[in-house]
N, C-alpha and C. Protein backbone atom coordinates (compact mmCIF):
# COMPACT_ATOMS: atom_id res chain seq x y z
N UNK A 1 -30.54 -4.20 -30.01
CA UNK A 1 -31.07 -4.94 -28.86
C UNK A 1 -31.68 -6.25 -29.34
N UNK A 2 -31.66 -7.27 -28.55
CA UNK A 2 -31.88 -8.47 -28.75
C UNK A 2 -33.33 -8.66 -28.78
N UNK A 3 -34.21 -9.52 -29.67
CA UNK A 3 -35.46 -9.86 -28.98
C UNK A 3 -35.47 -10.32 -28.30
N UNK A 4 -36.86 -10.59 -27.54
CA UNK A 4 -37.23 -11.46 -26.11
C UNK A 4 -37.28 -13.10 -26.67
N UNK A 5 -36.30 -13.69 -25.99
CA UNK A 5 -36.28 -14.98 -26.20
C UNK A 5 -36.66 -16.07 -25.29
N UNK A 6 -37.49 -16.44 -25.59
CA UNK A 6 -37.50 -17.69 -23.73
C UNK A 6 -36.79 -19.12 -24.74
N UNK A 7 -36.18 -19.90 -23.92
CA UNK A 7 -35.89 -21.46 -24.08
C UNK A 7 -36.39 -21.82 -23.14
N UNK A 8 -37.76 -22.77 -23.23
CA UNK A 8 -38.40 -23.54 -22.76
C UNK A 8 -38.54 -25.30 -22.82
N UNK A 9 -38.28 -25.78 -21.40
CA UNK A 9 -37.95 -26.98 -21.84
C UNK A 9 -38.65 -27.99 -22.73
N UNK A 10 -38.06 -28.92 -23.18
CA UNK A 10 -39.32 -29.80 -24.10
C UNK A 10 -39.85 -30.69 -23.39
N UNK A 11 -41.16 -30.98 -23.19
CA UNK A 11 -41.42 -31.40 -22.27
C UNK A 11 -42.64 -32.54 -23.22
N UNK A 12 -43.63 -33.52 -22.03
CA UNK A 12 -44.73 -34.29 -22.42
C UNK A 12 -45.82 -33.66 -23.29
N UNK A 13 -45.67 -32.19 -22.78
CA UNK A 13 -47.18 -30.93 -22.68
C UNK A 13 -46.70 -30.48 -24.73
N UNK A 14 -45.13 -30.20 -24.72
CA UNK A 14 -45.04 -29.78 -26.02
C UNK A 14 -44.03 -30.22 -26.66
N UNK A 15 -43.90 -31.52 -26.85
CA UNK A 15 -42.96 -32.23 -27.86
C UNK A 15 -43.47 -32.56 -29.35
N UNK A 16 -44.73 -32.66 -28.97
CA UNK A 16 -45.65 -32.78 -30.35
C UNK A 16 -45.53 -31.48 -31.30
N UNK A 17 -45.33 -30.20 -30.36
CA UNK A 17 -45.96 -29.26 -31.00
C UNK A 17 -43.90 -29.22 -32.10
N UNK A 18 -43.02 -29.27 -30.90
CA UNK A 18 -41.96 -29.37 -31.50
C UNK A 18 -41.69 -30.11 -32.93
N UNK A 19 -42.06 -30.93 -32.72
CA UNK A 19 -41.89 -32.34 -34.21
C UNK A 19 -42.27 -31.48 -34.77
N UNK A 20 -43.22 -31.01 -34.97
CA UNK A 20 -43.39 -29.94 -36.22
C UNK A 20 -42.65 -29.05 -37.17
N UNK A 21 -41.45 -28.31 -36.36
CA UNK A 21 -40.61 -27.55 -36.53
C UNK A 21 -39.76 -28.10 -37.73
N UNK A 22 -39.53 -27.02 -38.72
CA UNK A 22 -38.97 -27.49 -40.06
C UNK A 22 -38.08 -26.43 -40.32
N UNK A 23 -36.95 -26.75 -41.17
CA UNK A 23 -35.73 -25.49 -41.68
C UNK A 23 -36.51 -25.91 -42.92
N UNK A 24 -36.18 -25.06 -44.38
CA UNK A 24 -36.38 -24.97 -45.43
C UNK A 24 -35.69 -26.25 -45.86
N UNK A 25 -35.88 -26.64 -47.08
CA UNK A 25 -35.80 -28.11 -47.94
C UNK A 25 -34.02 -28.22 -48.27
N UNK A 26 -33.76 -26.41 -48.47
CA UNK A 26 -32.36 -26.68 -48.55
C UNK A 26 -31.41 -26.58 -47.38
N UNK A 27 -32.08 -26.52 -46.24
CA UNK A 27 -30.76 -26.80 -45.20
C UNK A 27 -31.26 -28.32 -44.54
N UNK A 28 -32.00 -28.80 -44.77
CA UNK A 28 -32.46 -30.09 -44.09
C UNK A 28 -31.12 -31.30 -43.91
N UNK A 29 -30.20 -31.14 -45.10
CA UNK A 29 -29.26 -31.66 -44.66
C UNK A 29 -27.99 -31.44 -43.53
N UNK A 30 -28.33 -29.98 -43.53
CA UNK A 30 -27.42 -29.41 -42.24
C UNK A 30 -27.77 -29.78 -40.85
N UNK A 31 -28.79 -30.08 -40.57
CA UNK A 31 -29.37 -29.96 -39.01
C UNK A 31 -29.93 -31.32 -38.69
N UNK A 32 -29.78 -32.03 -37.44
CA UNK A 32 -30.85 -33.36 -37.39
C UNK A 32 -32.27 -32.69 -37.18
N UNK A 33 -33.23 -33.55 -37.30
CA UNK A 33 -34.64 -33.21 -37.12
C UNK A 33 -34.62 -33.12 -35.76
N UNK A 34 -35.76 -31.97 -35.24
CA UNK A 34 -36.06 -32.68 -34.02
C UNK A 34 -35.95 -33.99 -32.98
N UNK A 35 -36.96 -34.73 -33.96
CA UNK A 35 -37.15 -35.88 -33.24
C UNK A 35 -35.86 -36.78 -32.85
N UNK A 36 -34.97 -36.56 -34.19
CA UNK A 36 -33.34 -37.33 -34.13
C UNK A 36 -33.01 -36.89 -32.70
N UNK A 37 -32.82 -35.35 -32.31
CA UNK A 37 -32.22 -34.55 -31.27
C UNK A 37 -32.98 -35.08 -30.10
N UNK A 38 -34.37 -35.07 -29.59
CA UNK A 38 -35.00 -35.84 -29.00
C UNK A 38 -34.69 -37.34 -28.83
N UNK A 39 -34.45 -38.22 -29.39
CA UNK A 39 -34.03 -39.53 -29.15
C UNK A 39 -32.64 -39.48 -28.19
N UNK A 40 -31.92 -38.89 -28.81
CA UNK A 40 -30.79 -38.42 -28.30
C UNK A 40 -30.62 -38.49 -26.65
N UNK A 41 -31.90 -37.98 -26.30
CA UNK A 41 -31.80 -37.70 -24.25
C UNK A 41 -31.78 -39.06 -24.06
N UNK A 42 -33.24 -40.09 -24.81
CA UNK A 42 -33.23 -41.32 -24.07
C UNK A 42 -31.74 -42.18 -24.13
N UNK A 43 -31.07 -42.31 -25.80
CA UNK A 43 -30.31 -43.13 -26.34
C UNK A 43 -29.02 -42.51 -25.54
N UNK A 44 -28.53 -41.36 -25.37
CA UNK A 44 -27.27 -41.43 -24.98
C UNK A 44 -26.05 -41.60 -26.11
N UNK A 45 -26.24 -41.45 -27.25
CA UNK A 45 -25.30 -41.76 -27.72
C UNK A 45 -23.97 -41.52 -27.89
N UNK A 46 -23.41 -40.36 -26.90
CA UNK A 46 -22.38 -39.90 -26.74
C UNK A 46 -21.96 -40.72 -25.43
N UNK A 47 -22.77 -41.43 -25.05
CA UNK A 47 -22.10 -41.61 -23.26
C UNK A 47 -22.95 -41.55 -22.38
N UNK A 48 -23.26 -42.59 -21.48
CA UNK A 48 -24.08 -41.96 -20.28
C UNK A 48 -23.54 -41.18 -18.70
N UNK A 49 -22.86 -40.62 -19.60
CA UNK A 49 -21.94 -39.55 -18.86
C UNK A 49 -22.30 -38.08 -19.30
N UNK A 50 -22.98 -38.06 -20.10
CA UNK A 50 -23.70 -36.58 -21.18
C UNK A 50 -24.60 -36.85 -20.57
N UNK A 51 -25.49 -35.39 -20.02
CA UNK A 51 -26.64 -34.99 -20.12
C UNK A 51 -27.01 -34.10 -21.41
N UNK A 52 -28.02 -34.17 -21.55
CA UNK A 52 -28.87 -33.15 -22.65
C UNK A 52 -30.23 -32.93 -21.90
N UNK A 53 -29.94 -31.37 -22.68
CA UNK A 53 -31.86 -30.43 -21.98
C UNK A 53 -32.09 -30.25 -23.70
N UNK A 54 -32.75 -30.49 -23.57
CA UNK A 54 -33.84 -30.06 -24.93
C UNK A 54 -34.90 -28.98 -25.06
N UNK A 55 -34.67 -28.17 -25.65
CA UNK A 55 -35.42 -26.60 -25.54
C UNK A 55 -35.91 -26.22 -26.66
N UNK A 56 -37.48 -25.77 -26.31
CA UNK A 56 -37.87 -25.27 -27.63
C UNK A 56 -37.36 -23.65 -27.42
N UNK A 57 -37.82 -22.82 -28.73
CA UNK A 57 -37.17 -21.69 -28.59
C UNK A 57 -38.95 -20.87 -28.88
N UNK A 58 -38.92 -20.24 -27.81
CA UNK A 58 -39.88 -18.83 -28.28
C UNK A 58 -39.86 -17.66 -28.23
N UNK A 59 -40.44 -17.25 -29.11
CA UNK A 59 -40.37 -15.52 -29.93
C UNK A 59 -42.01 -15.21 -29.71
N UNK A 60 -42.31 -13.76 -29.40
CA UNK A 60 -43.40 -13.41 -29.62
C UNK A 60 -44.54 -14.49 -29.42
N UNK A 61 -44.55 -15.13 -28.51
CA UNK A 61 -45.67 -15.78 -27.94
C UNK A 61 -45.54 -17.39 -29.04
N UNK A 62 -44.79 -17.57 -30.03
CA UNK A 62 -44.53 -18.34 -31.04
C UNK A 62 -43.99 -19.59 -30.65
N UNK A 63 -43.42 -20.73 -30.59
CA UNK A 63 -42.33 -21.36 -30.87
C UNK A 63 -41.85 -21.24 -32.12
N UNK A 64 -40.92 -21.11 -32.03
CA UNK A 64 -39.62 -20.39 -33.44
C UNK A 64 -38.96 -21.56 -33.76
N UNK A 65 -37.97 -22.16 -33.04
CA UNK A 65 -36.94 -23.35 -33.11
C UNK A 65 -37.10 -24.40 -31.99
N UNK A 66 -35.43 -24.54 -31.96
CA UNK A 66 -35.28 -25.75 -30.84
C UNK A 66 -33.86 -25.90 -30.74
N UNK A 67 -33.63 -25.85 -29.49
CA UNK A 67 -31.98 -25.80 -29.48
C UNK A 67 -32.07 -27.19 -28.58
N UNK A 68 -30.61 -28.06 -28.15
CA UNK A 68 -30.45 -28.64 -27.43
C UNK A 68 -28.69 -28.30 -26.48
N UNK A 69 -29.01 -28.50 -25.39
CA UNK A 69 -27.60 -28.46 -24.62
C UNK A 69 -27.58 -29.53 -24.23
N UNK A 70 -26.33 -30.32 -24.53
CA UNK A 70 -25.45 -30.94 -24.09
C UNK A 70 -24.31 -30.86 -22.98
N UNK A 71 -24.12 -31.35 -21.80
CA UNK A 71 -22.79 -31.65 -21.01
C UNK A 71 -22.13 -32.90 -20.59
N UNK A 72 -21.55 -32.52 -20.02
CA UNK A 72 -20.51 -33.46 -19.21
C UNK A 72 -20.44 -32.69 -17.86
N UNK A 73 -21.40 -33.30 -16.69
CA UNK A 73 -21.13 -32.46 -15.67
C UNK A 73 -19.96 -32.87 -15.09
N UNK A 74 -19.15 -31.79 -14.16
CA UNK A 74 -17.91 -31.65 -13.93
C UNK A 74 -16.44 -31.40 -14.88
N UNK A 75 -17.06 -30.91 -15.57
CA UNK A 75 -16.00 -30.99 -16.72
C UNK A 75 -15.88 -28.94 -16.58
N UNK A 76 -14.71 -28.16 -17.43
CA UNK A 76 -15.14 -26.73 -18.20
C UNK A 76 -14.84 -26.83 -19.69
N UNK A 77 -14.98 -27.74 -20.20
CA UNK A 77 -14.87 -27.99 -21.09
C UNK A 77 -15.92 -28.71 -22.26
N UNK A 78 -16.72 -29.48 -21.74
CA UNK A 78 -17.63 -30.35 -22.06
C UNK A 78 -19.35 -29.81 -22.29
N UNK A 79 -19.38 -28.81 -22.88
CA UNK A 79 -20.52 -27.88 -22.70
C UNK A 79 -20.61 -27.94 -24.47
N UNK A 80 -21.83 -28.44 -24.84
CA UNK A 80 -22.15 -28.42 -26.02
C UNK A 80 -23.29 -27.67 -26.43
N UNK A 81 -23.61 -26.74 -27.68
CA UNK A 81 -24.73 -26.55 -28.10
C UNK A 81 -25.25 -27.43 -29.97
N UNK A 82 -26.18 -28.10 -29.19
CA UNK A 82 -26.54 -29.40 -30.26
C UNK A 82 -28.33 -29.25 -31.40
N UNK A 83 -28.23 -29.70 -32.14
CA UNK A 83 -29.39 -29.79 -33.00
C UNK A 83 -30.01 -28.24 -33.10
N UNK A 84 -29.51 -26.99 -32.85
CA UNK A 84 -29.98 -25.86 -33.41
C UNK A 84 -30.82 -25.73 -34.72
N UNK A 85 -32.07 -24.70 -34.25
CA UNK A 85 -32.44 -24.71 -35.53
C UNK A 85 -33.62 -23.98 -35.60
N UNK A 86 -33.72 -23.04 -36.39
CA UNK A 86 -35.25 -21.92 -36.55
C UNK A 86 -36.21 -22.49 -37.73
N UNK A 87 -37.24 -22.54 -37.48
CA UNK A 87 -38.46 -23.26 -38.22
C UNK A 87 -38.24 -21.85 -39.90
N UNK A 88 -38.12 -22.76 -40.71
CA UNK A 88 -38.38 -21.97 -41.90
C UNK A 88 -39.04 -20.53 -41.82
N UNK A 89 -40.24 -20.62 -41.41
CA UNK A 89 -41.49 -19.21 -41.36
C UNK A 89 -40.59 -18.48 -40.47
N UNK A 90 -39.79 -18.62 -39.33
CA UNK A 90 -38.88 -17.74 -38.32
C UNK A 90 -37.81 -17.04 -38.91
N UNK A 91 -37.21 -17.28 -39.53
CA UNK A 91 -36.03 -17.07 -40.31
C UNK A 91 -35.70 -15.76 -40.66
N UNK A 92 -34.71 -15.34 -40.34
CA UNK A 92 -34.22 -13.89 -41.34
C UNK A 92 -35.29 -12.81 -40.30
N UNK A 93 -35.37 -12.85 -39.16
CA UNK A 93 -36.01 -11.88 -37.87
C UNK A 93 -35.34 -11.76 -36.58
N UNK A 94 -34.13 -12.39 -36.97
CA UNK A 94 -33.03 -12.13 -35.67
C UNK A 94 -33.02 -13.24 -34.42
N UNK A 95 -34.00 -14.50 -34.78
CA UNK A 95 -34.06 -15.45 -33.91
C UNK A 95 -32.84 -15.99 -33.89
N UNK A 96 -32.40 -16.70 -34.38
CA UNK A 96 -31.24 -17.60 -34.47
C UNK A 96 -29.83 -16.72 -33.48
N UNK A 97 -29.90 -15.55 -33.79
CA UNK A 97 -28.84 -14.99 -32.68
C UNK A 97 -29.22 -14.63 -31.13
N UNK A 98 -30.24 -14.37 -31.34
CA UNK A 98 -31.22 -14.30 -29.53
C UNK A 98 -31.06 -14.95 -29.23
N UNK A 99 -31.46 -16.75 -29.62
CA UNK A 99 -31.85 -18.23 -29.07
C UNK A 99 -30.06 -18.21 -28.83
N UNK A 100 -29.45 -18.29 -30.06
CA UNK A 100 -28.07 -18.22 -29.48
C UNK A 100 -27.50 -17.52 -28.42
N UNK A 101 -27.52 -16.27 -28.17
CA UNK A 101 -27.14 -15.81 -27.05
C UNK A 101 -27.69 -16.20 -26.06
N UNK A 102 -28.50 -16.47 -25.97
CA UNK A 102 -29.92 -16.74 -24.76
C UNK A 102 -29.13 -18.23 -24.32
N UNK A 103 -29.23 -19.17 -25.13
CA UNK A 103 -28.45 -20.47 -25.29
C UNK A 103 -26.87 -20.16 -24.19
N UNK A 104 -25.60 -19.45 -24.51
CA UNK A 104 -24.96 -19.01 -24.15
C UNK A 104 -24.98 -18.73 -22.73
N UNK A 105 -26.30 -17.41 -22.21
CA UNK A 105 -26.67 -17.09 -21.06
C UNK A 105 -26.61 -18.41 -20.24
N UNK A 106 -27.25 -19.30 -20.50
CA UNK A 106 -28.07 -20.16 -19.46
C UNK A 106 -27.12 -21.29 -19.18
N UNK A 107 -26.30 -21.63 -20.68
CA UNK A 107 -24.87 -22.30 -20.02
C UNK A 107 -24.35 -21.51 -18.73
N UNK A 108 -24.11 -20.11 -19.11
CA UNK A 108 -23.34 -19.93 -17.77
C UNK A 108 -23.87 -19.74 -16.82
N UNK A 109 -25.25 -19.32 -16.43
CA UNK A 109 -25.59 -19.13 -15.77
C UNK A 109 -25.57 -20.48 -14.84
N UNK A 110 -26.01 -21.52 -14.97
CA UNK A 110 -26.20 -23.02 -14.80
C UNK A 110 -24.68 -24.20 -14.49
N UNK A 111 -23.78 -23.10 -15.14
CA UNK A 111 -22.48 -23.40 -15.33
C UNK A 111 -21.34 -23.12 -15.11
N UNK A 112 -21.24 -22.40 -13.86
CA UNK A 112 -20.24 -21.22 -13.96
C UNK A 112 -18.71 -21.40 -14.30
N UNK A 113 -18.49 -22.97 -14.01
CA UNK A 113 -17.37 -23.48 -13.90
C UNK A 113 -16.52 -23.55 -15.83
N UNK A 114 -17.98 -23.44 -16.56
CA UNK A 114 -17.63 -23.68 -17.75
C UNK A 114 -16.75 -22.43 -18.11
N UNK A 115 -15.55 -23.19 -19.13
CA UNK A 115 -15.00 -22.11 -19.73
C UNK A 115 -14.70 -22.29 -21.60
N UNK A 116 -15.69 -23.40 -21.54
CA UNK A 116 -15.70 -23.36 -23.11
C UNK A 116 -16.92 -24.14 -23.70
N UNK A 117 -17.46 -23.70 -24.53
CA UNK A 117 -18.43 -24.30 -24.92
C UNK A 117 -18.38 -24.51 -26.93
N UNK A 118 -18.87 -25.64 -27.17
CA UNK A 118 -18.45 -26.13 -28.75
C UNK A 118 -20.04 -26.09 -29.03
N UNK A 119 -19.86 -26.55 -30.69
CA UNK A 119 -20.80 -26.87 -31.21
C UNK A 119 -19.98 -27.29 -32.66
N UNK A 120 -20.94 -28.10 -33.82
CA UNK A 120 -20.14 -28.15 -34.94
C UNK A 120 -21.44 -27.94 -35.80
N UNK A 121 -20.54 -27.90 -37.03
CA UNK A 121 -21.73 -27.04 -38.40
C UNK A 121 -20.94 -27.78 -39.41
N UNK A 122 -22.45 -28.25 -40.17
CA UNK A 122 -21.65 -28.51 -41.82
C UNK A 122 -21.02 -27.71 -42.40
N UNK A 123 -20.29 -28.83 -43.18
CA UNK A 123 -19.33 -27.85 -43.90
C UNK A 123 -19.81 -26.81 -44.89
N UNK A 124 -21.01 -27.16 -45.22
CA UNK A 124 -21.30 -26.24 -46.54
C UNK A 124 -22.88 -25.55 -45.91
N UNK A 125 -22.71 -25.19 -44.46
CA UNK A 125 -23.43 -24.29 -44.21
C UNK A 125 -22.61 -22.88 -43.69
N UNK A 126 -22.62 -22.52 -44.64
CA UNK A 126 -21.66 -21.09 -44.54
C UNK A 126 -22.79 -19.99 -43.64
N UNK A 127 -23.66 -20.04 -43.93
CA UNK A 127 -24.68 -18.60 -42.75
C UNK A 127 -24.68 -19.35 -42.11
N UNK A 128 -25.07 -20.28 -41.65
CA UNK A 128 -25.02 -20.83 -40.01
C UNK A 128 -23.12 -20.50 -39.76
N UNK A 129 -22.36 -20.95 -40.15
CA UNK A 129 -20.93 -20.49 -39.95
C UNK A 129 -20.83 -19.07 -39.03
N UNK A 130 -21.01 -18.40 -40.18
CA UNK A 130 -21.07 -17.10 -39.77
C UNK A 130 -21.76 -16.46 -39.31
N UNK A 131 -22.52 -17.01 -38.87
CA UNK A 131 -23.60 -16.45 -37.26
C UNK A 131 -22.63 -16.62 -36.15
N UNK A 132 -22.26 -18.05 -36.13
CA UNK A 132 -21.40 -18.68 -34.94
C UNK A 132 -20.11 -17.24 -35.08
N UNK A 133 -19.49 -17.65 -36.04
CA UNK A 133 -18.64 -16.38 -35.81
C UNK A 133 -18.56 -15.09 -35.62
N UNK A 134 -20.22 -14.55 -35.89
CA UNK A 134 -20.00 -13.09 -35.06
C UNK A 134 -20.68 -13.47 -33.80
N UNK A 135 -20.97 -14.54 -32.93
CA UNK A 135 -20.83 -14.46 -31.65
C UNK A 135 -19.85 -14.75 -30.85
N UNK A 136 -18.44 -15.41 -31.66
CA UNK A 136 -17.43 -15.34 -31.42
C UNK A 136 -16.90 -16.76 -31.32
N UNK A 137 -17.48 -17.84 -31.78
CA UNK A 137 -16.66 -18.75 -32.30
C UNK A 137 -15.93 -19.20 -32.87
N UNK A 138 -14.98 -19.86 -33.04
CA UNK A 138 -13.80 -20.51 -33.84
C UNK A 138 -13.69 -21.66 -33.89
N UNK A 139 -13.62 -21.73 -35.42
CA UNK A 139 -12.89 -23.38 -35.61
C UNK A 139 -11.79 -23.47 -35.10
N UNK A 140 -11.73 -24.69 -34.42
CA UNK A 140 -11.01 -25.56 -33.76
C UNK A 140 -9.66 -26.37 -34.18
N UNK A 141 -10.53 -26.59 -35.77
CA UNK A 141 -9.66 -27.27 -36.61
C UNK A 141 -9.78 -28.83 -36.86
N UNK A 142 -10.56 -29.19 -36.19
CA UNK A 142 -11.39 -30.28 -36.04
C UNK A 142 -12.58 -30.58 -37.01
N UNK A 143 -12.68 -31.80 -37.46
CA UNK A 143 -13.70 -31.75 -38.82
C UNK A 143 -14.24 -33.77 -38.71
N UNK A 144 -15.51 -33.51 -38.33
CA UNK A 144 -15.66 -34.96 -37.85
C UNK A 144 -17.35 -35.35 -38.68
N UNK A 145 -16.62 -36.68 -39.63
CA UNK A 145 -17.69 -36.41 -41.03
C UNK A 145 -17.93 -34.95 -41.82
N UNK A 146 -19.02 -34.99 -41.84
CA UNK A 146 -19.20 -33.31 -42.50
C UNK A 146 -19.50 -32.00 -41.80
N UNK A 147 -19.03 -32.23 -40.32
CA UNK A 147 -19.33 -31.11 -39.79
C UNK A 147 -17.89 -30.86 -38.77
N UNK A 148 -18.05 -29.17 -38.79
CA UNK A 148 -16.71 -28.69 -38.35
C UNK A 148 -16.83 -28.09 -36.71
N UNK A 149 -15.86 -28.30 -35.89
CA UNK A 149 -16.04 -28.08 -34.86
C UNK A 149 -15.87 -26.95 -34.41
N UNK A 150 -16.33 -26.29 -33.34
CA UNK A 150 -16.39 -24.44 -33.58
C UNK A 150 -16.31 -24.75 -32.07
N UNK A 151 -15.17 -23.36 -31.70
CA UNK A 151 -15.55 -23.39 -29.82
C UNK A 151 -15.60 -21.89 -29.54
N UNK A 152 -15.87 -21.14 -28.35
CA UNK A 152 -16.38 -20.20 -27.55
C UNK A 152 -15.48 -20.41 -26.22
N UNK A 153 -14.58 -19.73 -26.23
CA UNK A 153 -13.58 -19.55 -25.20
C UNK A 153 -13.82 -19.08 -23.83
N UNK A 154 -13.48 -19.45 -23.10
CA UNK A 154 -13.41 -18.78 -21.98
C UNK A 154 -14.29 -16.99 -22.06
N UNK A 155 -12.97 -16.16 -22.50
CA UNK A 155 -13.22 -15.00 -22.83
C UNK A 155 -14.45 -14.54 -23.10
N UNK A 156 -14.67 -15.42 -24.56
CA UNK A 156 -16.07 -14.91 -25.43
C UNK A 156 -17.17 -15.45 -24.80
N UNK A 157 -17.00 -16.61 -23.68
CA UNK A 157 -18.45 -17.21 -23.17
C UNK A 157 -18.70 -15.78 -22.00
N UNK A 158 -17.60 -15.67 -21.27
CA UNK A 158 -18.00 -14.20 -20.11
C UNK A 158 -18.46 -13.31 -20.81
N UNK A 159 -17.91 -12.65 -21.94
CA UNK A 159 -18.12 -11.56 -22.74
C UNK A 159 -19.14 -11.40 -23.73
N UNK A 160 -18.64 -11.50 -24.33
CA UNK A 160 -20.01 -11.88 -25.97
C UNK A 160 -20.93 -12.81 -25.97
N UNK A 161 -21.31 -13.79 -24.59
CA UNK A 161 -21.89 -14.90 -24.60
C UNK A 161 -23.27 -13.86 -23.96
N UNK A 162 -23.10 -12.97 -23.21
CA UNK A 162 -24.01 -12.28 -22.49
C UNK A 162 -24.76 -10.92 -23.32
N UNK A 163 -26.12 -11.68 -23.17
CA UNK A 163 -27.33 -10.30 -24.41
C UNK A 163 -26.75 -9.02 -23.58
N UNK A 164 -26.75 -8.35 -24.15
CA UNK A 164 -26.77 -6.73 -23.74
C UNK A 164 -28.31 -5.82 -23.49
């Protein structure tokens, strides 16, 4: 069974507390910081055709991480999960797959139309890899700079996208 996960938005009240949030020294190159992911809503840099929600992640009364979703409304295709990431001290307690599934949930819930949702991972983050893949992602085959593109099908977003 999954822990209790809330994604809570980032807001005026707790963006500060977010900046805080750190992965260990050796994945720092895998993930943008916070704040990078945060700039992100104002700058647009994909398009001002993308929205992004920015979410912290909490565990046990904690903030743990911070995920971000990305879309393209009107699209089933255009559903991103962006800047993931569990604060060092969180790590290795089953967060990262809750926030993920939880992440998953709220696409569809919010989304129904979606039937695929991406994300991409460095190349030389092999456990983040293989998290994505036992929730049922696949590379794409797609590889843009150092990170590889992973998608969640139709199928696996109805199915495996939903906590049990």
């Amino acid at each position: 069974m999954d822990k209790d996960i809330a994604l809570v938005p980032v807001t005026r009240d707790n963006w500060l507390e977010a900046l805080r949030l750190r992965v260990s020294e050796g994945q720092q190159a895998f993930v943008p910081s916070v704040a990078v992911s945060l700039a992100k809503v104002s700058i647009k840099p994909d398009g001002d055709h993308v929205t992004y929600l920015p979410f912290a992640i909490h565990a046990d009364g904690a903030m743990v991480g911070f995920v971000m979703h990305a879309y393209e409304p009107g699209t089933t295709d255009g559903y991103w999960i962006n800047g993931f990431l569990i604060d060092a001290a969180y790590q290795g307690r089953g967060n990262g797959t809750a926030a993920l599934r939880r992440m998953i949930d709220l696409i569809r819930e919010r989304a129904p139309e979606c039937r695929e949702i991406r994300l991409t991972v460095h190349l030389d983050n092999g456990a983040a890899e293989r998290l994505y893949a036992r929730l049922g992602f696949r590379r794409t085959g797609q590889v843009w700079g150092d990170e590889r593109v992973m998608r969640l099908a139709e199928a696996e977003v109805g199915e495996r996208g939903r906590s049990v």
